[in-house]
Protein backbone atom coordinates (compact mmCIF):
# COMPACT_ATOMS: atom_id res chain seq x y z
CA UNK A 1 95.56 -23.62 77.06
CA UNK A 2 97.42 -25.07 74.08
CA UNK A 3 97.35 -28.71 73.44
CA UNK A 4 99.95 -29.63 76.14
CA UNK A 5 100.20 -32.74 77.89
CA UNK A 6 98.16 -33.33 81.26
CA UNK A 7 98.46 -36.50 83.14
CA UNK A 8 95.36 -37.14 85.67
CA UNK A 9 95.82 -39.86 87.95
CA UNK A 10 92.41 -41.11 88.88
CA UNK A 11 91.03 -40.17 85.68
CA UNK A 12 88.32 -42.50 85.57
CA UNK A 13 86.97 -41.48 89.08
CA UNK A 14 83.76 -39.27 90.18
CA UNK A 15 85.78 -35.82 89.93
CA UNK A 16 88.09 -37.27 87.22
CA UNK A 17 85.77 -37.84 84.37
CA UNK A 18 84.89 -33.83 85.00
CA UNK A 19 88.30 -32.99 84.58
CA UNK A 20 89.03 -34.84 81.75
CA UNK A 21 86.07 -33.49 79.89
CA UNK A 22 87.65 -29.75 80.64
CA UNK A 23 90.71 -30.13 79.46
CA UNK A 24 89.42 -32.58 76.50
CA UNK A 25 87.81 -29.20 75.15
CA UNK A 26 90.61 -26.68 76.30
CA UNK A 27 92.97 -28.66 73.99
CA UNK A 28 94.99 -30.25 76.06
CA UNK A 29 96.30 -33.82 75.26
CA UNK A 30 95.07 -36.02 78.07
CA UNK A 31 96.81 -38.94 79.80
CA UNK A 32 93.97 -40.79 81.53
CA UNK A 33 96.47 -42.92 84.25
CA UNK A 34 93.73 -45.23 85.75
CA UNK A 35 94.41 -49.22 86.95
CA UNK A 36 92.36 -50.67 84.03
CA UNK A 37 92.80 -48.96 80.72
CA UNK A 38 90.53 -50.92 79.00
CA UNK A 39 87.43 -50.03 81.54
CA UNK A 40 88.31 -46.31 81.38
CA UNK A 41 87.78 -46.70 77.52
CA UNK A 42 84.69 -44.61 77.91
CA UNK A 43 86.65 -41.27 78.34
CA UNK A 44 88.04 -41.60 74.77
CA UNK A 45 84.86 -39.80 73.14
CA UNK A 46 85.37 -36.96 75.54
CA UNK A 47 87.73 -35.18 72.99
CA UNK A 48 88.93 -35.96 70.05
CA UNK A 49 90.44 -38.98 68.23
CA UNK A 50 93.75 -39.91 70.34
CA UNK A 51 93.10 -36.90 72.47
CA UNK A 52 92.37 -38.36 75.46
CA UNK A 53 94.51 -42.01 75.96
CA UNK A 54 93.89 -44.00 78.62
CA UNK A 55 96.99 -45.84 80.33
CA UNK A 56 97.81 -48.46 83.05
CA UNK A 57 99.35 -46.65 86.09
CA UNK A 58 99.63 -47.78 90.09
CA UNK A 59 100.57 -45.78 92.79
CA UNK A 60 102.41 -48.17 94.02
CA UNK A 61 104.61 -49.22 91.64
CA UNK A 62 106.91 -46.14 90.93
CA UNK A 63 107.89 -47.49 87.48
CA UNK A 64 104.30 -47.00 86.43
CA UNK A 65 103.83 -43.93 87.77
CA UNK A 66 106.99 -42.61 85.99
CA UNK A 67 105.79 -43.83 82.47
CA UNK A 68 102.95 -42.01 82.98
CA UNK A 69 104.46 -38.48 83.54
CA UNK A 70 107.21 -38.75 80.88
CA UNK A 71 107.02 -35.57 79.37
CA UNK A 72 103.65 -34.00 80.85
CA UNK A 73 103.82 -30.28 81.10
CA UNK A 74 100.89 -30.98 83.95
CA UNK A 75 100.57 -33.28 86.11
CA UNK A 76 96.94 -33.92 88.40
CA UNK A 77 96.54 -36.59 91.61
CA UNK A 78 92.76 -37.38 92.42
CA UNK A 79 93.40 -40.76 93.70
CA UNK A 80 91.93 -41.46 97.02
CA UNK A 81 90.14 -43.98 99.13
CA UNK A 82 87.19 -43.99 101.88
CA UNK A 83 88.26 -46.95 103.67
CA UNK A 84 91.38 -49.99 103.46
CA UNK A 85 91.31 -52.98 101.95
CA UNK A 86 94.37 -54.57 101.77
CA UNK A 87 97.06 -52.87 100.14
CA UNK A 88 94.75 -50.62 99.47
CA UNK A 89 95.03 -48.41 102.58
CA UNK A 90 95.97 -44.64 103.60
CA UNK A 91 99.09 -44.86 104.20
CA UNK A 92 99.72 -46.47 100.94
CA UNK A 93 97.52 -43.99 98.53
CA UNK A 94 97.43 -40.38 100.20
CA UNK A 95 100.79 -40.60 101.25
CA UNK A 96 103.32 -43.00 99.68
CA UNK A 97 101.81 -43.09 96.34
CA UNK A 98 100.97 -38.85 96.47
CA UNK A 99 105.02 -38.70 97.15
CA UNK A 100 105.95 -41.07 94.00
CA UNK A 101 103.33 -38.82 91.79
CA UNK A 102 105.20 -35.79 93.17
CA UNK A 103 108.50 -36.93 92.80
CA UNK A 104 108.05 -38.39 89.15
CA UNK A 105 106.61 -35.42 88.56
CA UNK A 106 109.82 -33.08 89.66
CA UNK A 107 111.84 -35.61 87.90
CA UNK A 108 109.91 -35.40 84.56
CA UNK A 109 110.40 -31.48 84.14
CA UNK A 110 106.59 -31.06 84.99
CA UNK A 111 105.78 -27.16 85.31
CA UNK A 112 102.30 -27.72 87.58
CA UNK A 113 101.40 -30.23 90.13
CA UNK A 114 98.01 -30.22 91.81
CA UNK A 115 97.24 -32.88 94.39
CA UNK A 116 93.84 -33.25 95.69
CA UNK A 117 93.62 -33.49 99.16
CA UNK A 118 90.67 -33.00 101.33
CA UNK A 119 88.84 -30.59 103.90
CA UNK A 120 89.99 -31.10 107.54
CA UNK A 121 93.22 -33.13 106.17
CA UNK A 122 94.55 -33.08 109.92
CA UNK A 123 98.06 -34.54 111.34
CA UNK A 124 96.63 -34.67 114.56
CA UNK A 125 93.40 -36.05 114.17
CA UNK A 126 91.94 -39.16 115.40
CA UNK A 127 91.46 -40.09 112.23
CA UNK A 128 93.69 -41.90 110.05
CA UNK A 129 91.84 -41.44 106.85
CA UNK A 130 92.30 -37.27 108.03
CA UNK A 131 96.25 -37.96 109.78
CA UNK A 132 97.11 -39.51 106.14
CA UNK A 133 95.52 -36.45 103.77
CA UNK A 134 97.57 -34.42 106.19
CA UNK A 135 100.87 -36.44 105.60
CA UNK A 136 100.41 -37.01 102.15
CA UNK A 137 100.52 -33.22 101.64
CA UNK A 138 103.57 -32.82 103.79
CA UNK A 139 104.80 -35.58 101.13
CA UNK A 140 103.67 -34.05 98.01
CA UNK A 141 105.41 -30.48 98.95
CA UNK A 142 108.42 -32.00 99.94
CA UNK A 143 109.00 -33.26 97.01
CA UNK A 144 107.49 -30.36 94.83
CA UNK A 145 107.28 -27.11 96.53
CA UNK A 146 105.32 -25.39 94.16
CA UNK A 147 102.41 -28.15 94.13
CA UNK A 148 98.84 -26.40 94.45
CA UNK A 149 96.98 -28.50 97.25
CA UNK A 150 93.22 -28.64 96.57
CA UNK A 151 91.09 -29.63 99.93
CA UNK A 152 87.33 -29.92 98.83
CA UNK A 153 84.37 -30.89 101.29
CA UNK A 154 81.75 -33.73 100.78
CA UNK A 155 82.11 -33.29 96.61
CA UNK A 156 78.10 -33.93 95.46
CA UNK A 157 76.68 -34.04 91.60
CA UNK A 158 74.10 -36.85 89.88
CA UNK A 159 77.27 -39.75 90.75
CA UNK A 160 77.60 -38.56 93.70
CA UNK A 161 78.51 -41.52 96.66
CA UNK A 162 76.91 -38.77 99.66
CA UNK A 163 73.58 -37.70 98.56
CA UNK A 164 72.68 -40.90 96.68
CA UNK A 165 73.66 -42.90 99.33
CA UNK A 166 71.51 -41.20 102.06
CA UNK A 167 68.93 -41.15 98.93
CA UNK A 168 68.89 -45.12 98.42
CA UNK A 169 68.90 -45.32 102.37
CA UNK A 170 65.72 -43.20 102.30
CA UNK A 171 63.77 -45.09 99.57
CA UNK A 172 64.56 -48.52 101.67
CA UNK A 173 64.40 -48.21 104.83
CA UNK A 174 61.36 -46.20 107.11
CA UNK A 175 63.97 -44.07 109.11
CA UNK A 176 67.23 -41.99 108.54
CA UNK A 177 70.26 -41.55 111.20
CA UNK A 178 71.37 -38.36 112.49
CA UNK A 179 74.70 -38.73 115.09
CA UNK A 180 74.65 -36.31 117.77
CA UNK A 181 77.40 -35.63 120.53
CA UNK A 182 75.17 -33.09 122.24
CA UNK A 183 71.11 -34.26 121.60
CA UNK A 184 68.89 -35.98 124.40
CA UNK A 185 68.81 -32.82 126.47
CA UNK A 186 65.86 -32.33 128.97
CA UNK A 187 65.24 -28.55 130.04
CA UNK A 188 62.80 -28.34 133.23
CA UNK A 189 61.22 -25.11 134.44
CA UNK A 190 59.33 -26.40 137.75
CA UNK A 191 57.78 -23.02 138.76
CA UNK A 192 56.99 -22.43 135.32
CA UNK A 193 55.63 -26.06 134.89
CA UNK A 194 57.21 -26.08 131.40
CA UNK A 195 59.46 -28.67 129.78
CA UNK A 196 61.78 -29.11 127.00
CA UNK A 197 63.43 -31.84 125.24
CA UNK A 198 66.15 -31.64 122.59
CA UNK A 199 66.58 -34.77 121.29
CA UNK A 200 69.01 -34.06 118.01
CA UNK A 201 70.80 -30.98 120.23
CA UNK A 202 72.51 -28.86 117.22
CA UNK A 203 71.62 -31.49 114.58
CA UNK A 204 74.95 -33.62 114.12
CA UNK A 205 78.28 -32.72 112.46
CA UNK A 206 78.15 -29.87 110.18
CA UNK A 207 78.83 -30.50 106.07
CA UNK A 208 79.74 -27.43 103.74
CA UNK A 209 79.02 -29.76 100.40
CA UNK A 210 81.11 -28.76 96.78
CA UNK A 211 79.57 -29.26 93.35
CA UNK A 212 81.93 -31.66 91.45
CA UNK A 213 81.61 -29.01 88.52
CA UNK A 214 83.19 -26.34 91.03
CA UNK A 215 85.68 -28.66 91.61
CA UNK A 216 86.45 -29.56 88.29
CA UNK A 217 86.67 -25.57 87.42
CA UNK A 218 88.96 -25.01 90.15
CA UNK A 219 91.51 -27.57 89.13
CA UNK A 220 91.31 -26.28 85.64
CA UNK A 221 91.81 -22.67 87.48
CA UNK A 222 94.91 -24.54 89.20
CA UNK A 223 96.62 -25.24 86.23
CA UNK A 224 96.02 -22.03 84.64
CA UNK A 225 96.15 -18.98 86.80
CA UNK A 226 99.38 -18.01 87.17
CA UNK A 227 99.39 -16.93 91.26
CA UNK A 228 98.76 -20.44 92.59
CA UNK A 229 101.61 -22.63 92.21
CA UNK A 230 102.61 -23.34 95.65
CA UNK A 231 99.25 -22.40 97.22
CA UNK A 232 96.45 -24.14 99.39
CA UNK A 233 92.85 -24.01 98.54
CA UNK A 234 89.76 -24.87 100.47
CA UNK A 235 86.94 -26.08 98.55
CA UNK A 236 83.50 -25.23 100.11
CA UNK A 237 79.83 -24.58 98.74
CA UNK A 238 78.30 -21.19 99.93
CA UNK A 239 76.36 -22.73 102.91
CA UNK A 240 76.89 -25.47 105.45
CA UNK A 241 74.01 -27.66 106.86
CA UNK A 242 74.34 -30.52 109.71
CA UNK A 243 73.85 -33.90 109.65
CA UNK A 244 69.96 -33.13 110.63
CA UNK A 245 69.45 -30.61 107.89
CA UNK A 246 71.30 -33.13 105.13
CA UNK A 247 68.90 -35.60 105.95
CA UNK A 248 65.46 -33.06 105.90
CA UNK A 249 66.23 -32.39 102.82
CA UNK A 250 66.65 -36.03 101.19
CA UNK A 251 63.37 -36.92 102.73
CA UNK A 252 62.15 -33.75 101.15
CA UNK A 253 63.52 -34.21 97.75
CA UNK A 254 62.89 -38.37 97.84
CA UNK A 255 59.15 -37.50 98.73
CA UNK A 256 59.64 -40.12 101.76
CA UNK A 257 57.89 -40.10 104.94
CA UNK A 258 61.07 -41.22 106.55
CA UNK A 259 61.89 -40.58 110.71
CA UNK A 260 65.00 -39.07 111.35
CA UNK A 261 66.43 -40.18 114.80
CA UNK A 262 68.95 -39.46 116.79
CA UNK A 263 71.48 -41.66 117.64
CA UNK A 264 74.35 -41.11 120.36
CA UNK A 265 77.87 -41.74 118.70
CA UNK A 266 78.48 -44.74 120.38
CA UNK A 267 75.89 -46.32 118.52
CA UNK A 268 77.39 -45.29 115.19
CA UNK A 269 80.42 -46.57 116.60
CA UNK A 270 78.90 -50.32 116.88
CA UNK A 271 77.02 -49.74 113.89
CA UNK A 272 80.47 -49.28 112.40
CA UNK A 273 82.07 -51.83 113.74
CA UNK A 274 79.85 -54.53 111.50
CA UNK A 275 79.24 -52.19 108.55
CA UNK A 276 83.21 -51.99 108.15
CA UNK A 277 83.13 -55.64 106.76
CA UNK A 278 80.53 -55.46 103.83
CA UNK A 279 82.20 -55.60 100.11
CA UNK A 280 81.32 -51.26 100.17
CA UNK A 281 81.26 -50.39 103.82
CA UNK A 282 78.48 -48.18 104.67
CA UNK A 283 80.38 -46.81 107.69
CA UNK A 284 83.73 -47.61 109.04
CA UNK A 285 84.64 -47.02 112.36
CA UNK A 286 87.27 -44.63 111.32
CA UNK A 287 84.29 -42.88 109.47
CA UNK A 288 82.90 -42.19 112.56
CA UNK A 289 85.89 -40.72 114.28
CA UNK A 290 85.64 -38.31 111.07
CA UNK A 291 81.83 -37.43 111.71
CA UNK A 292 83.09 -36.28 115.55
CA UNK A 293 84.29 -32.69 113.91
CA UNK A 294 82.67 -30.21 111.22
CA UNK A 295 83.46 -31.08 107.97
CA UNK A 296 83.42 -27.29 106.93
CA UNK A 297 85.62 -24.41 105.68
CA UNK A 298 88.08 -23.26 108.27
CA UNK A 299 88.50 -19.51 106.38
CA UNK A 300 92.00 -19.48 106.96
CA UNK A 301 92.67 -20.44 103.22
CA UNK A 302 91.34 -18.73 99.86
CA UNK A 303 88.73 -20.76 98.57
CA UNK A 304 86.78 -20.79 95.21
CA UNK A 305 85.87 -17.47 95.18
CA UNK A 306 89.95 -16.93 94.93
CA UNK A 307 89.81 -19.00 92.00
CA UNK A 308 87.15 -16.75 90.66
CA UNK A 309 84.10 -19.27 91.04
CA UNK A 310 80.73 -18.82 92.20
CA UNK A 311 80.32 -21.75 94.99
CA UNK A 312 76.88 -23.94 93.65
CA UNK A 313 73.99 -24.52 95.54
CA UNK A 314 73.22 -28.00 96.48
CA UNK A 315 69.39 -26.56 96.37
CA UNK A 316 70.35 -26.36 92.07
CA UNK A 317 71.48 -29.38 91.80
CA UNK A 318 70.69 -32.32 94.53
CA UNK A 319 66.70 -32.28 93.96
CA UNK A 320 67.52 -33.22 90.63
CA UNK A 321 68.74 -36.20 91.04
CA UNK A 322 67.32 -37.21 94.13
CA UNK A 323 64.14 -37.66 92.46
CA UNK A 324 65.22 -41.14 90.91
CA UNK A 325 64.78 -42.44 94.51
CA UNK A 326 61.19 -41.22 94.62
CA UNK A 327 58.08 -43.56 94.74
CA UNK A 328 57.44 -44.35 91.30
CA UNK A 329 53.68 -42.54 91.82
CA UNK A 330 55.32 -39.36 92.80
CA UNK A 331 58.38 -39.55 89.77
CA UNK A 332 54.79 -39.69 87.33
CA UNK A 333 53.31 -36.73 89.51
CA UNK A 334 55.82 -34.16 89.08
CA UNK A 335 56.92 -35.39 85.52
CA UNK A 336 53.29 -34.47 84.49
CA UNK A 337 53.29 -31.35 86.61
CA UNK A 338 56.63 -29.98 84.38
């Protein structure tokens, strides 16, 4: 790539500071377009002096958005949200503000759009964190038909907000949730005198989880290959676990003696309910309607392996990092055992 310029809205994000990185050493001159240039500051050393500049962009005020795409040759959305606050909701970010990145884009001359969308983006779902990833792609190809659409799973890496939260949640508390539409079974054989009971059924929604470095190759792959302008991408890891697996394997990796239990979904939904209101929800009640369906690979749509990546493990990476959360006994144990 020669030093063109790439504007990446949501630079300062998870997935963002990746991507910056990438195209920080490809050459590329690097608009960071975050809320707060100041606190984004911190992705200047990622390339060289003035390479990477950091400015003040909102997706809801178009002006903004237009200043920051002024003569990009590339142009990248990551921006989205878990839950509302405020102005801060769906319909705002995945859809209104994906259309104004779009349509500045078309308007500035831009040659490649990728917007970041997300696995089981779904204009029928009961969802409206799923309804508005739909919409906002509608938006986003409306405006500029040759946008690539990137839809990753549950994106995991050492700043991850999926594995470190279950992680924190297994280093405080003596028991971790699994939500099951189909557990609490009871199997009787009376002439056999045998019974069965299946408390966790097949374990909870299913996750297909994506390293963020997979991601962050795949948008580079999106802005440089030449066959996928105007293409859709699905963004899965090589394997996908439920709910009951995910959670085995923090208590594994955290060296806890945590219970996993099973709870019925209308507890989650109640859980919800009062979790919704903390400063960082833990759930949201519209989280919940999103943990009712698979959150896996549908196979319909080339995936990384299109984009000539080899899907990571979370076995390579996860137990890595999930050893922070250990007791501080263990951390000393398998430091001295390396």
């Amino acid at each position: 790539m020669d030093r063109r310029v790439v504007t990446v809205f949501g630079a300062g994000g998870f997935l963002g500071r990746h991507l910056v990185r990438r195209l920080a050493k490809s050459g590329a001159i690097v608009r960071a377009a975050v809320p707060d240039p100041e606190a984004a500051s911190y992705l200047k050393p990622m390339g060289e002096v003035g390479q990477v500049v950091p400015i003040a962009a909102d997706l809801n005020h178009a002006g903004s958005v237009r200043l920051a795409v002024e003569g990009a040759e590339a142009v990248v959305n990551l921006v989205g949200i878990l839950y509302e606050r405020g102005r801060r909701n769906f319909q705002a970010i995945h859809v209104e503000g994906a259309k104004r990145v779009a349509e500045a884009a078309k308007a500035a001359g831009a040659k490649r759009l990728v917007h970041v969308s997300a696995l089981g983006a779904d204009a029928q779902s009961d969802s409206a964190y799923a309804q508005s990833k739909a919409l906002g792609e509608a938006a986003v190809k409306a405006a500029f038909p040759q946008a690539t659409i990137l839809r990753p799973s549950v994106v995991f890496g050492p700043e991850d907000g999926f594995f470190n939260r279950f992680g924190q949640m297994a280093a405080l508390l003596p028991v971790l949730p699994v939500y099951v539409a189909d557990g609490f079974k009871v199997r009787i054989e009376p002439m056999e005198l045998e019974y069965e009971i299946n408390l966790f059924g097949s374990g909870g929604p299913k996750f297909q989880p994506v390293y963020v470095g997979d991601v962050a190759d795949a948008l580079m792959a999106a802005l440089e290959r030449a066959e996928t302008p105007g293409q859709t991408y699905e963004l899965a890891g090589p394997r996908a676990y439920s709910m009951k697996a995910i959670m085995e394997l923090v208590a594994k990796e955290t060296r806890r003696d945590n219970w996993l239990v099973p709870l019925p979904y209308w507890v989650g939904r109640i859980q919800a309910f009062f979790l919704q209101f903390l400063p960082t929800p833990l759930l949201t009640p519209d989280q919940m309607k999103l943990l009712r369906r698979d959150n896996v690979a549908s196979g319909a749509l080339p995936g990384l392996s299109a984009l000539g990546i080899d899907a990571t493990a979370i076995e390579a990476i996860v137990p890595g990092y999930l050893a922070r959360y250990r007791p501080a006994t263990k951390r000393t144990m398998t430091l001295e055992a390396q």
